[in-house]
Protein backbone atom coordinates (compact mmCIF):
# COMPACT_ATOMS: atom_id res chain seq x y z
CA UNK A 1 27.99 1.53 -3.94
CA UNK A 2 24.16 2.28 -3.66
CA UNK A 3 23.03 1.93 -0.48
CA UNK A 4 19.28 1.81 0.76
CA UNK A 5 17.91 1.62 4.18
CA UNK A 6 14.34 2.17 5.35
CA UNK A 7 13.29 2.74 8.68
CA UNK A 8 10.21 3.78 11.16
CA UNK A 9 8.35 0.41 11.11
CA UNK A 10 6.73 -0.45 14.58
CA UNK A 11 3.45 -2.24 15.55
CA UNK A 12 0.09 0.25 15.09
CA UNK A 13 -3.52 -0.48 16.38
CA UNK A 14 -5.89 -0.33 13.59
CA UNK A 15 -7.14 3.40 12.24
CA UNK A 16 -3.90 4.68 13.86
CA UNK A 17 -0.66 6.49 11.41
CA UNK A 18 2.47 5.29 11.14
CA UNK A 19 5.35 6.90 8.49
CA UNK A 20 8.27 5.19 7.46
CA UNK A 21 11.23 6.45 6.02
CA UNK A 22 13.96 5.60 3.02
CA UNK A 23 17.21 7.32 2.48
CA UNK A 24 19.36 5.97 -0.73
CA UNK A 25 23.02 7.03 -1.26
CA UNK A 26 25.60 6.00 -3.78
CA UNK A 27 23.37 7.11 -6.71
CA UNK A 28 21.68 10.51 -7.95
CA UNK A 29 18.66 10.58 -5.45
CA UNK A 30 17.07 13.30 -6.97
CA UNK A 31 17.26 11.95 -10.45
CA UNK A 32 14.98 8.78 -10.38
CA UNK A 33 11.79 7.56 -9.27
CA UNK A 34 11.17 5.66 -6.40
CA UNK A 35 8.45 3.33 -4.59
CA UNK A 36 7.44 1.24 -2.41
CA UNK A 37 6.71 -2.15 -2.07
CA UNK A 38 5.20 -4.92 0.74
CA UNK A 39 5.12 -8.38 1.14
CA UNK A 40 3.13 -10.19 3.89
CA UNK A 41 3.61 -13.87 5.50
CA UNK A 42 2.78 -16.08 2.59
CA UNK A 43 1.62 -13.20 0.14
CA UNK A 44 3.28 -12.19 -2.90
CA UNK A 45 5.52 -8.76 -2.98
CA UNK A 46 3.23 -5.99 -4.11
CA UNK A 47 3.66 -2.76 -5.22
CA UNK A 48 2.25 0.16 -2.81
CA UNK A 49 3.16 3.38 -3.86
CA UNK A 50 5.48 5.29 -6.43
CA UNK A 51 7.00 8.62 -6.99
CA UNK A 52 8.51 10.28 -10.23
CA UNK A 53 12.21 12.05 -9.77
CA UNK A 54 10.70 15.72 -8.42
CA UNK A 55 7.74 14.36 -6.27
CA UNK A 56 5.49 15.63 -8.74
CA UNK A 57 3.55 12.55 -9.66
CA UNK A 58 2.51 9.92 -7.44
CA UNK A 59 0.78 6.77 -8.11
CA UNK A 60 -1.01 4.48 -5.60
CA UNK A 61 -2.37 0.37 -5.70
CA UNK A 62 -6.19 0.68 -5.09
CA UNK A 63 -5.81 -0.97 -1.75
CA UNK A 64 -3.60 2.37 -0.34
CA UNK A 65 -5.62 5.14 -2.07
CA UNK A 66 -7.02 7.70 -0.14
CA UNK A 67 -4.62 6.58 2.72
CA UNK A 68 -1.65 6.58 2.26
CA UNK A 69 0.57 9.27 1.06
CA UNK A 70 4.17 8.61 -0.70
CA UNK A 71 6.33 11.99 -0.84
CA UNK A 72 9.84 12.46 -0.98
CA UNK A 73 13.09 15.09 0.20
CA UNK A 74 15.44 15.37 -2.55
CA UNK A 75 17.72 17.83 -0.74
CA UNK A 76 17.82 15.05 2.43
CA UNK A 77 17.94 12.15 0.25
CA UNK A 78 14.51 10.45 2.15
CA UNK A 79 11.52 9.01 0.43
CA UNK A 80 8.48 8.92 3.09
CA UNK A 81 5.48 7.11 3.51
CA UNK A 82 2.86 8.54 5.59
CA UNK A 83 0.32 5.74 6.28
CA UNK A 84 -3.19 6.80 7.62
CA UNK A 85 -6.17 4.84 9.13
CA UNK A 86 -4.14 1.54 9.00
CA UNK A 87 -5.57 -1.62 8.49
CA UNK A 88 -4.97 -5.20 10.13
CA UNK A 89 -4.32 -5.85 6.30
CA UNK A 90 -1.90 -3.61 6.03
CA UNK A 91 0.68 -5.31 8.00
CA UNK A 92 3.35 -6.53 5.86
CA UNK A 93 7.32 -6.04 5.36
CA UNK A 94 7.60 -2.72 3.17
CA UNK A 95 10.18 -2.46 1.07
CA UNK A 96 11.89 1.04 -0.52
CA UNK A 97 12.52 0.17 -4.23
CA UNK A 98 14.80 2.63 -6.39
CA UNK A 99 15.56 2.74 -10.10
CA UNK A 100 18.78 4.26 -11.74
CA UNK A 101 16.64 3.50 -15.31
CA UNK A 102 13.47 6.14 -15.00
CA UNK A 103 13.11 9.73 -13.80
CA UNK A 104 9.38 8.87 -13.76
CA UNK A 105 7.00 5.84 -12.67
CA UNK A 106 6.33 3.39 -15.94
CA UNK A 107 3.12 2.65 -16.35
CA UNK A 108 3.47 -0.43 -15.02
CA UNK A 109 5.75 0.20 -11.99
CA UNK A 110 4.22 -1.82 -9.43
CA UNK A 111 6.15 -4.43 -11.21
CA UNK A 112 9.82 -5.15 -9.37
CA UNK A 113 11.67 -5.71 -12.83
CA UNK A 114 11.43 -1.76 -13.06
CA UNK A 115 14.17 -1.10 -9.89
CA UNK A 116 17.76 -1.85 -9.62
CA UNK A 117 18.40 -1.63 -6.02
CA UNK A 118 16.07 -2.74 -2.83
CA UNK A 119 16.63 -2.07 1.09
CA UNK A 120 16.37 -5.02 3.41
CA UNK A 121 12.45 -3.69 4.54
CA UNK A 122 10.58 -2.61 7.59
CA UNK A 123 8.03 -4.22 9.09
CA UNK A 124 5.02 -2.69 9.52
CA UNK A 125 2.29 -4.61 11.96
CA UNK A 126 -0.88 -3.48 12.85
CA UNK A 127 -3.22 -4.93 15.01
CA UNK A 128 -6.88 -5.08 15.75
């Protein structure tokens, strides 16, 4: 049974870091890519951030670049996401997203269709 469970969320002031944590078991961890995702109050789920199988490749939405930084620890099982110079914006529930289906990011992996398994989310609130 594939279990995934993210963690680290808390409430930020604005321009201050925050990283937040995934671990998945129950599957190959090293073999597939991963991302993240966030939704906020009333907002559609988007994607943030993804990572091929070897954390080799990255890709980031335009909202995150230059911020944010996805990476991941095959050998402990733990995708990250360091988040830098946070914005009021920012806050949102993020989600860790895994798929069994693709060793690296599709094109198109900000959309959901692409992963198989989702944890329940950490929330991640910054204010101003």
């Amino acid at each position: 049974q594939v279990q995934v469970v993210e963690s680290g969320g808390g409430l930020v002031q604005a321009g201050e870091s925050l990283r937040i944590s995934c671990t998945a078991s129950g599957l190959s961890f090293d073999s597939f890519a991963m991302a993240w995702f966030r939704q906020a109050p009333g907002k559609e789920r988007e994607g943030v951030s993804c990572i091929n199988w070897s954390g080799g490749s990255t890709s980031y939405a335009d909202s995150v670049k230059g911020r944010f930084t996805i990476s991941r620890e095959n050998a402990k099982k733990t995708l990250y996401l360091q988040m830098n110079s946070l914005k009021t914006e920012d806050t949102a529930m993020y989600y860790c997203a895994v798929t069994s289906r693709y060793a690296s990011c599709p094109d198109s992996w900000p959309a959901s269709h692409y992963y198989n398994y989702w944890g329940q989310g950490t929330q991640v609130t910054v204010s101003s």
